[in-house]
Protein backbone atom coordinates (compact mmCIF):
# COMPACT_ATOMS: atom_id res chain seq x y z
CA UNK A 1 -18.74 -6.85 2.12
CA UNK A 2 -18.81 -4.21 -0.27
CA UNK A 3 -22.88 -4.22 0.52
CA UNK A 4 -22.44 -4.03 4.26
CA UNK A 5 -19.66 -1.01 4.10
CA UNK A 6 -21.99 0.69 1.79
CA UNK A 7 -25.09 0.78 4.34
CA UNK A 8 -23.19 1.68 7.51
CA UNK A 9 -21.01 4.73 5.84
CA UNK A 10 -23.57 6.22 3.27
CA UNK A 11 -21.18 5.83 0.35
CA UNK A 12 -22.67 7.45 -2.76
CA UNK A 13 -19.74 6.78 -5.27
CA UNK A 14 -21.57 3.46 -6.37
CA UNK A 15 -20.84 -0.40 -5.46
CA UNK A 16 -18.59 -0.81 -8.41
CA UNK A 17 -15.92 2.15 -6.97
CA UNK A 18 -16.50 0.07 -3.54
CA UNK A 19 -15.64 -2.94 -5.08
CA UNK A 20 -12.42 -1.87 -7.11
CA UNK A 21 -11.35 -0.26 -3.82
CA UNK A 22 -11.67 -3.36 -1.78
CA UNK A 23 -9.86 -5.55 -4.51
CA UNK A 24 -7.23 -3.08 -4.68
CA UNK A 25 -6.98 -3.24 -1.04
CA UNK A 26 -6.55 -7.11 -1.14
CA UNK A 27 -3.55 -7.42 -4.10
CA UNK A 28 -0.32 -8.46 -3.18
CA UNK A 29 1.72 -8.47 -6.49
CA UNK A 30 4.91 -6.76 -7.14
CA UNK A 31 3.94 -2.54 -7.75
CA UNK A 32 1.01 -2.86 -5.36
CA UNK A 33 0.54 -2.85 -1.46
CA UNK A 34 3.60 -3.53 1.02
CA UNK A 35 1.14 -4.37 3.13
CA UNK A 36 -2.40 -5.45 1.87
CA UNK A 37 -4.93 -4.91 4.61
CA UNK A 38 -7.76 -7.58 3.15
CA UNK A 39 -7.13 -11.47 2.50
CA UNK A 40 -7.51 -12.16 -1.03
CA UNK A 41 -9.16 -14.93 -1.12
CA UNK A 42 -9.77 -15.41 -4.97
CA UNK A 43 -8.79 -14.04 -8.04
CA UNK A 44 -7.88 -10.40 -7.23
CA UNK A 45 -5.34 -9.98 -9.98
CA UNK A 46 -1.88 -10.57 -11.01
CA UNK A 47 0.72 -8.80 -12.42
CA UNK A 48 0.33 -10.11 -16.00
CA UNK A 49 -2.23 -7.01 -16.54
CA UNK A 50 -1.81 -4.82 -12.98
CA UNK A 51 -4.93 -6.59 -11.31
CA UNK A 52 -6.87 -5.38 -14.44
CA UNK A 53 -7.57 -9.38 -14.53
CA UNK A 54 -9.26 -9.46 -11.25
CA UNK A 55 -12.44 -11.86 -11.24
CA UNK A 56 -15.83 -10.47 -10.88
CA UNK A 57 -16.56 -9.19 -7.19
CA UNK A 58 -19.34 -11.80 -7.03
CA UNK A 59 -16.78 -14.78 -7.73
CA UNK A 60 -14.20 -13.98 -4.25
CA UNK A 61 -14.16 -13.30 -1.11
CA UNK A 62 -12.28 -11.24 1.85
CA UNK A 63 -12.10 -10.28 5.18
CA UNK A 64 -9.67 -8.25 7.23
CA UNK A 65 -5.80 -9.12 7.61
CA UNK A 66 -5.10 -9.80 11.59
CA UNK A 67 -2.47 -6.72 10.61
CA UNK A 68 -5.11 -4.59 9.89
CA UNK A 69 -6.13 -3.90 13.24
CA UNK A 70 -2.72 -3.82 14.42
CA UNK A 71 -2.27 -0.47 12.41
CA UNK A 72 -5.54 0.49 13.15
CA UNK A 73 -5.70 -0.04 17.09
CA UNK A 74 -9.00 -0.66 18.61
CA UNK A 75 -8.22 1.39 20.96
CA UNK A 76 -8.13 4.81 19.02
CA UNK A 77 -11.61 4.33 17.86
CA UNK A 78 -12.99 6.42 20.71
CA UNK A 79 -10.83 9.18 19.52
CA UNK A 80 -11.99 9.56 15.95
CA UNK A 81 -14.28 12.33 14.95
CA UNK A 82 -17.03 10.63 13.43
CA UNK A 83 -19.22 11.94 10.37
CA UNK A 84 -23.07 12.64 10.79
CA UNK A 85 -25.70 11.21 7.97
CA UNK A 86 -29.15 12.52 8.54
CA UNK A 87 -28.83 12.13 11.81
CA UNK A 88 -26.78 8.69 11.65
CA UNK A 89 -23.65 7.70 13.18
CA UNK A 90 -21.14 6.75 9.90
CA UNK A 91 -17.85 6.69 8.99
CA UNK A 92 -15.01 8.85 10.86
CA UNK A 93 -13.65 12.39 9.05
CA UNK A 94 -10.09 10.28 8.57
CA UNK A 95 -8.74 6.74 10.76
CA UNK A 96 -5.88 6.77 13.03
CA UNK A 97 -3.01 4.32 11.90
CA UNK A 98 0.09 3.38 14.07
CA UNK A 99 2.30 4.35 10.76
CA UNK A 100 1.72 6.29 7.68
CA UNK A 101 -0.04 3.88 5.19
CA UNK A 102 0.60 6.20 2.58
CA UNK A 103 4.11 5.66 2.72
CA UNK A 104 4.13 2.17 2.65
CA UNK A 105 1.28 1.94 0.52
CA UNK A 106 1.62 4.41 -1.87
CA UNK A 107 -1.04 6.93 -3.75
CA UNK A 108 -1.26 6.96 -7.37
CA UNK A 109 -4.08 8.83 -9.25
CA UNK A 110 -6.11 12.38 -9.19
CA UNK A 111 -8.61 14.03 -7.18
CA UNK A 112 -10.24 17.21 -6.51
CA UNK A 113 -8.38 18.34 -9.28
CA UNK A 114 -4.99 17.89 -7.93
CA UNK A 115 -2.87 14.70 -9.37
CA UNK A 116 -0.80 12.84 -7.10
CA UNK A 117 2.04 10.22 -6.68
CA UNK A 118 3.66 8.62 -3.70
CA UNK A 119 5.60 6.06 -4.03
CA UNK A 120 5.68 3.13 -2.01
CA UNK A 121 8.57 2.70 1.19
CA UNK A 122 9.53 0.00 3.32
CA UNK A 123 7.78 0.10 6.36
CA UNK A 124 10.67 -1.03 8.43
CA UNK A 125 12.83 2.64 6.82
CA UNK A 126 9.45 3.99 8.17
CA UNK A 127 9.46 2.88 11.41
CA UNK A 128 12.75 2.93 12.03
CA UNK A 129 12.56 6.76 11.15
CA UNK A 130 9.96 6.99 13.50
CA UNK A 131 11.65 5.79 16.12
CA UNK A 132 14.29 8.28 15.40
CA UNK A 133 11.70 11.20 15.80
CA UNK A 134 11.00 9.52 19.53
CA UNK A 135 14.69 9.57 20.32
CA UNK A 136 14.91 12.94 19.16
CA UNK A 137 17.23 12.01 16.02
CA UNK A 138 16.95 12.74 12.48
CA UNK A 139 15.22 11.22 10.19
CA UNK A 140 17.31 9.32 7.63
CA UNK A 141 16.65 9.59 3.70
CA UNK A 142 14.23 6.68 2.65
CA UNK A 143 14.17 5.34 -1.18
CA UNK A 144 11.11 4.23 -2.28
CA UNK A 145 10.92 -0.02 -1.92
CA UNK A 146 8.35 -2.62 -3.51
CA UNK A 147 8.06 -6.43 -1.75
CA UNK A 148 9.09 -8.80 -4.22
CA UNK A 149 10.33 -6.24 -6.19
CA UNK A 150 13.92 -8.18 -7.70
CA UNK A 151 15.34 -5.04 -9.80
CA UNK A 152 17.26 -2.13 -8.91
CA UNK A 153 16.40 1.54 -7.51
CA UNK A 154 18.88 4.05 -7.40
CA UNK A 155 19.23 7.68 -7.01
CA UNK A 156 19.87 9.99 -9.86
CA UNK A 157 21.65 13.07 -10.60
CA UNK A 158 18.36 14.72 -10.08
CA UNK A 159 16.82 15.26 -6.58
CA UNK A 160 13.42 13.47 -6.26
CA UNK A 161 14.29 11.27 -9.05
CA UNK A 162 14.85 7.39 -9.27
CA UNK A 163 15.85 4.91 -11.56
CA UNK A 164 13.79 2.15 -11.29
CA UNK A 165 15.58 -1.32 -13.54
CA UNK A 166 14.45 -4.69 -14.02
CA UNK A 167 16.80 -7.56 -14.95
CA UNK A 168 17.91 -8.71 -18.36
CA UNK A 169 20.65 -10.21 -19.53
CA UNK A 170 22.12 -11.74 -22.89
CA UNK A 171 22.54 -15.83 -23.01
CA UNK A 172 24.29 -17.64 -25.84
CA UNK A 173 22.91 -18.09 -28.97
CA UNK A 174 21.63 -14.48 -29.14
CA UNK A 175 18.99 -15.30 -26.54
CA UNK A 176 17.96 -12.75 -24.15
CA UNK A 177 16.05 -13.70 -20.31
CA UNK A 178 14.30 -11.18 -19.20
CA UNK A 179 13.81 -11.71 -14.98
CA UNK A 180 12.28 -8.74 -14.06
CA UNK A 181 10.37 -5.85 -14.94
CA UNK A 182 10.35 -2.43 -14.33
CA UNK A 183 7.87 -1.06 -11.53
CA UNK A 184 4.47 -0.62 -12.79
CA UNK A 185 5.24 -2.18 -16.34
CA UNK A 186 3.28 -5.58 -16.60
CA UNK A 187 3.84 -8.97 -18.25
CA UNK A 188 1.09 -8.29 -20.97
CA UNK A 189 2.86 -5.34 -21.84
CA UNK A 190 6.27 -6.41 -22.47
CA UNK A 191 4.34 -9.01 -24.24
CA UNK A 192 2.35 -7.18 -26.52
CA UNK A 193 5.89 -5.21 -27.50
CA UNK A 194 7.98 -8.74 -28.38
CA UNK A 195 4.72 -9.39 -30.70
CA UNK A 196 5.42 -5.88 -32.40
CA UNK A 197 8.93 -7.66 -32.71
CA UNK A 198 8.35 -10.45 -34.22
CA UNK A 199 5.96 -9.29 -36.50
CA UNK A 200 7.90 -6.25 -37.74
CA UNK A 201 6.62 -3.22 -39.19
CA UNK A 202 6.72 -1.30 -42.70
CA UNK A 203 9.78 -0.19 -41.82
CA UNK A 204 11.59 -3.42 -41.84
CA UNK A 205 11.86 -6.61 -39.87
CA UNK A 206 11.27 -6.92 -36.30
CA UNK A 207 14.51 -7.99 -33.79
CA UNK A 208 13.02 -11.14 -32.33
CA UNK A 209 12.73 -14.67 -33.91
CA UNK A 210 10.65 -16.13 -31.12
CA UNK A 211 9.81 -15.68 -27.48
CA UNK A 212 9.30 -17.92 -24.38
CA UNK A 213 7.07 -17.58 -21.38
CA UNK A 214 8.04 -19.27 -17.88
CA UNK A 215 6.12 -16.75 -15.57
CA UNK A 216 5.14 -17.72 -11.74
CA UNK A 217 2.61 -16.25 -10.63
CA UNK A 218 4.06 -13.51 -8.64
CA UNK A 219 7.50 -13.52 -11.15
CA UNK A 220 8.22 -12.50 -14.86
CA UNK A 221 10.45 -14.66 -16.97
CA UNK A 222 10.89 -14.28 -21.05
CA UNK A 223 13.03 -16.17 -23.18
CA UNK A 224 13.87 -14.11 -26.15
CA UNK A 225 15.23 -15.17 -29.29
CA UNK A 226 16.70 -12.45 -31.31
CA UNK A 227 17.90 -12.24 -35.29
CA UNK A 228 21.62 -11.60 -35.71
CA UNK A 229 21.07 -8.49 -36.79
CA UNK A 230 18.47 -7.50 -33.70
CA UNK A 231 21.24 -8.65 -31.50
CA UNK A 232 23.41 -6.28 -32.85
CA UNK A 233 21.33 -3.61 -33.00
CA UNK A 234 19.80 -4.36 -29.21
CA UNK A 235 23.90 -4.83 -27.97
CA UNK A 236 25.12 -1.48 -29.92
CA UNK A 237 21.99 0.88 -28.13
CA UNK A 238 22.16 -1.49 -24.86
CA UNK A 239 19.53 -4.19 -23.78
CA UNK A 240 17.78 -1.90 -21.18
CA UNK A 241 16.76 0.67 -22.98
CA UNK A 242 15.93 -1.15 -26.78
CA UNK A 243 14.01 -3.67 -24.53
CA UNK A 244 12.17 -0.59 -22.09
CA UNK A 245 13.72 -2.32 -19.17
CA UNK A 246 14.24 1.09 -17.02
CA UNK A 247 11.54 3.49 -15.62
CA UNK A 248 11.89 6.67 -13.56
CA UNK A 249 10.35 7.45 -10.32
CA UNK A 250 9.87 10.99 -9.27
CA UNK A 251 8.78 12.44 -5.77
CA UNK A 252 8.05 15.78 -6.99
CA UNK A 253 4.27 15.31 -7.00
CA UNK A 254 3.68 14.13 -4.01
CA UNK A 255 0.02 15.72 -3.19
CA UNK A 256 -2.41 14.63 0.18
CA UNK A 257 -4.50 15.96 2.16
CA UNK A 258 -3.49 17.09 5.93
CA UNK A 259 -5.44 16.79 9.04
CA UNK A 260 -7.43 19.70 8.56
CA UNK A 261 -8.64 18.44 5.02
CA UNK A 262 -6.54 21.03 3.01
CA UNK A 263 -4.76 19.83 0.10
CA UNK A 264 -1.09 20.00 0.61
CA UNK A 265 1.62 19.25 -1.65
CA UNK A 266 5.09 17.47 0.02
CA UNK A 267 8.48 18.10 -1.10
CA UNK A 268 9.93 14.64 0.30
CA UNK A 269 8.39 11.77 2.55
CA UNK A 270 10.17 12.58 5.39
CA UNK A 271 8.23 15.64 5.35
CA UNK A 272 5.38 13.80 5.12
CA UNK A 273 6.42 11.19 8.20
CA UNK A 274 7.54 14.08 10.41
CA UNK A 275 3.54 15.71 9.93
CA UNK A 276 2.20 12.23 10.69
CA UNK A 277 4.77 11.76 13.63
CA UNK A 278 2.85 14.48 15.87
CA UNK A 279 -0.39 13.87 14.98
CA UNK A 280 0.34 10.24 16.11
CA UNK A 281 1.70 11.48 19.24
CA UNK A 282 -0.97 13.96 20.33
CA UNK A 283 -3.51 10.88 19.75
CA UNK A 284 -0.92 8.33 21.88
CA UNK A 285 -1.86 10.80 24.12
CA UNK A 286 -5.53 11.14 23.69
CA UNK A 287 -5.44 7.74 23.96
CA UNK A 288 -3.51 7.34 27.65
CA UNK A 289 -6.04 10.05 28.64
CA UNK A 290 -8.99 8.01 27.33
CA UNK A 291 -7.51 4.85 28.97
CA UNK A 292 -6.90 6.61 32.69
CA UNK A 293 -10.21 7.64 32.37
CA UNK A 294 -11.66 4.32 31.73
CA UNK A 295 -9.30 2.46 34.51
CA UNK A 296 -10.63 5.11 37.00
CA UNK A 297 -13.68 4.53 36.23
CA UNK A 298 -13.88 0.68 36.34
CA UNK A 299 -11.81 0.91 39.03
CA UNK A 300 -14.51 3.33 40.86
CA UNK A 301 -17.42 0.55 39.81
CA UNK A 302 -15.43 -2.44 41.08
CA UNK A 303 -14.92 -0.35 44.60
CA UNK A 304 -18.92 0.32 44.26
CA UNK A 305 -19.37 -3.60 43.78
CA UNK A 306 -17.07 -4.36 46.66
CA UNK A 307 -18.55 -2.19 49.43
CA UNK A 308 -22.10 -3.14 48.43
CA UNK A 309 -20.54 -7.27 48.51
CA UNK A 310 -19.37 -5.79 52.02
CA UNK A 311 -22.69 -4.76 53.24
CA UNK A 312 -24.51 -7.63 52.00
CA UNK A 313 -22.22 -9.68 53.65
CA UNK A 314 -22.53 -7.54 56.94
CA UNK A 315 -26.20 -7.74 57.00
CA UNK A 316 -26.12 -11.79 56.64
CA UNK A 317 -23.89 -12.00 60.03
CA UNK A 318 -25.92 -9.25 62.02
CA UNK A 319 -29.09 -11.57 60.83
CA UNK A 320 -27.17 -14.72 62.12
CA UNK A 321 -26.66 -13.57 65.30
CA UNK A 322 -30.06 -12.13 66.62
């Protein structure tokens, strides 16, 4: 695939950035896509390292999601202002989706200079805000939402700010289960930091006696087995934050590009929904245009087809009769 995509849109970023795209376009763990738009058919990560353990691009396979094409109707093709490659047809300036992706996606990383982070939203807040925008409502607050995601997000005292918590708890016998883990924290690193604990440092001891693993696939479960003193001392500053169980989320960086290419920085998502709300619509409307226009004009050949089908057929009868 990653061959094939490279040929028809001139990419010149090399296969390897095609290929960690694509895989990253396929993963479905907890802190990734809300709605992954390739099948991934093979190892394409977990979240024991954040997809960092995805197989070799030669060792799995994909192919489009039926949902894919959903959000990107075929119908809006037409409509897309496609780039030119030396004189080759390629990839379009930006696609058309029904919702904004980016929302229920996320963006994470830095380009052109500028950083960026957008969380990732439920795409049912995102349509239903949508459908508020049609009804000529107002769009409702959205907090940012992972799927499988078991923890808790909550606002803060800070606007654009969100407390992001996994789930641990203290068992008998000074044994702690941890259930959950914060939002882009992996297994391997909680791991690596109860190996710090049992091994202590120069400083002194470590808390932990021993630790358990009983992980699913898509699901994070430790079995901790604290000293009597690292009980203590994990009870007296609370279990969250001795075992790094809370992260933060902020919205106050979230940067994109707008229709016209121009880097623009958003001060909430539903700033960023309401800008994607009337592009959509001018391009529902492009796209009724587009679809008159090609009723009218199947609808001119059929009449064309029919009135030569007449003729024929009148020509056959006047021959009959001589």
């Amino acid at each position: 695939m990653g061959g094939y995509i490279g040929e028809h849109t001139a990419y010149h970023h090399g296969e390897q950035s095609m290929y960690s795209t694509i895989i990253g376009l396929a993963q479905t763990f907890v802190g990734k896509n809300n709605i992954n738009l390739m099948v991934p058919s093979g190892q394409f990560g977990t979240r024991a390292q954040g997809g960092d353990d995805a197989a070799s691009p030669r060792y799995i396979f994909t192919s489009l999601m039926p949902i894919a094409r959903k959000i990107f109707h075929l119908s809006d093709d037409a409509l897309l202002k496609y780039l030119d490659e030396d004189g080759k047809r390629i990839e379009p300036e930006w696609y058309m989706p029904v919702i904004p992706l980016v929302l229920i996606n996320g963006a994470d990383g830095i380009g052109t200079g500028w950083s960026s982070k957008i969380p990732n939203y439920n795409p049912r807040d995102v349509i239903d805000n949508l459908r508020r925008l049609l009804n000529g409502e107002e769009v409702q607050p959205m907090m940012p939402w992972y799927r499988g995601f078991t923890g808790s997000i909550e606002t803060t005292d800070k606007p654009g700010r969100y407390k992001v918590s996994g789930i641990i708890r203290l068992t008998e016998n000074n044994v702690v289960e941890i259930t959950e883990l914060p939002v882009g924290m992996w297994t391997q690193e909680m791991k690596e930091f109860l190996e710090k604990e049992v091994m202590g440092t120069d400083k002194g001891p470590g808390i932990v006696k021993d630790y358990e693993e009983h992980h699913l696939e898509s699901t994070v479960h430790f079995k901790v087995q604290l000293t009597e003193k690292g009980a203590e001392a994990a009870l007296a500053e609370g279990l969250e934050n001795k075992f790094k169980i809370v992260s933060f989320i902020n919205t106050t960086n979230m940067v994109a590009f707008d229709k016209d290419g121009r880097i623009r920085k958003y001060s909430s998502p539903e700033e960023i929904l309401t800008e994607f709300y009337h592009i959509r619509l001018e391009y529902y409307q492009k796209r009724k245009v587009a679809t008159n226009f090609g009723i009218s004009l199947t609808v001119r050949i059929t009449s064309r087809k029919i009135s030569i089908c007449n003729w024929r057929n009148l020509r056959i009868k006047s021959d009959l009769f001589r």
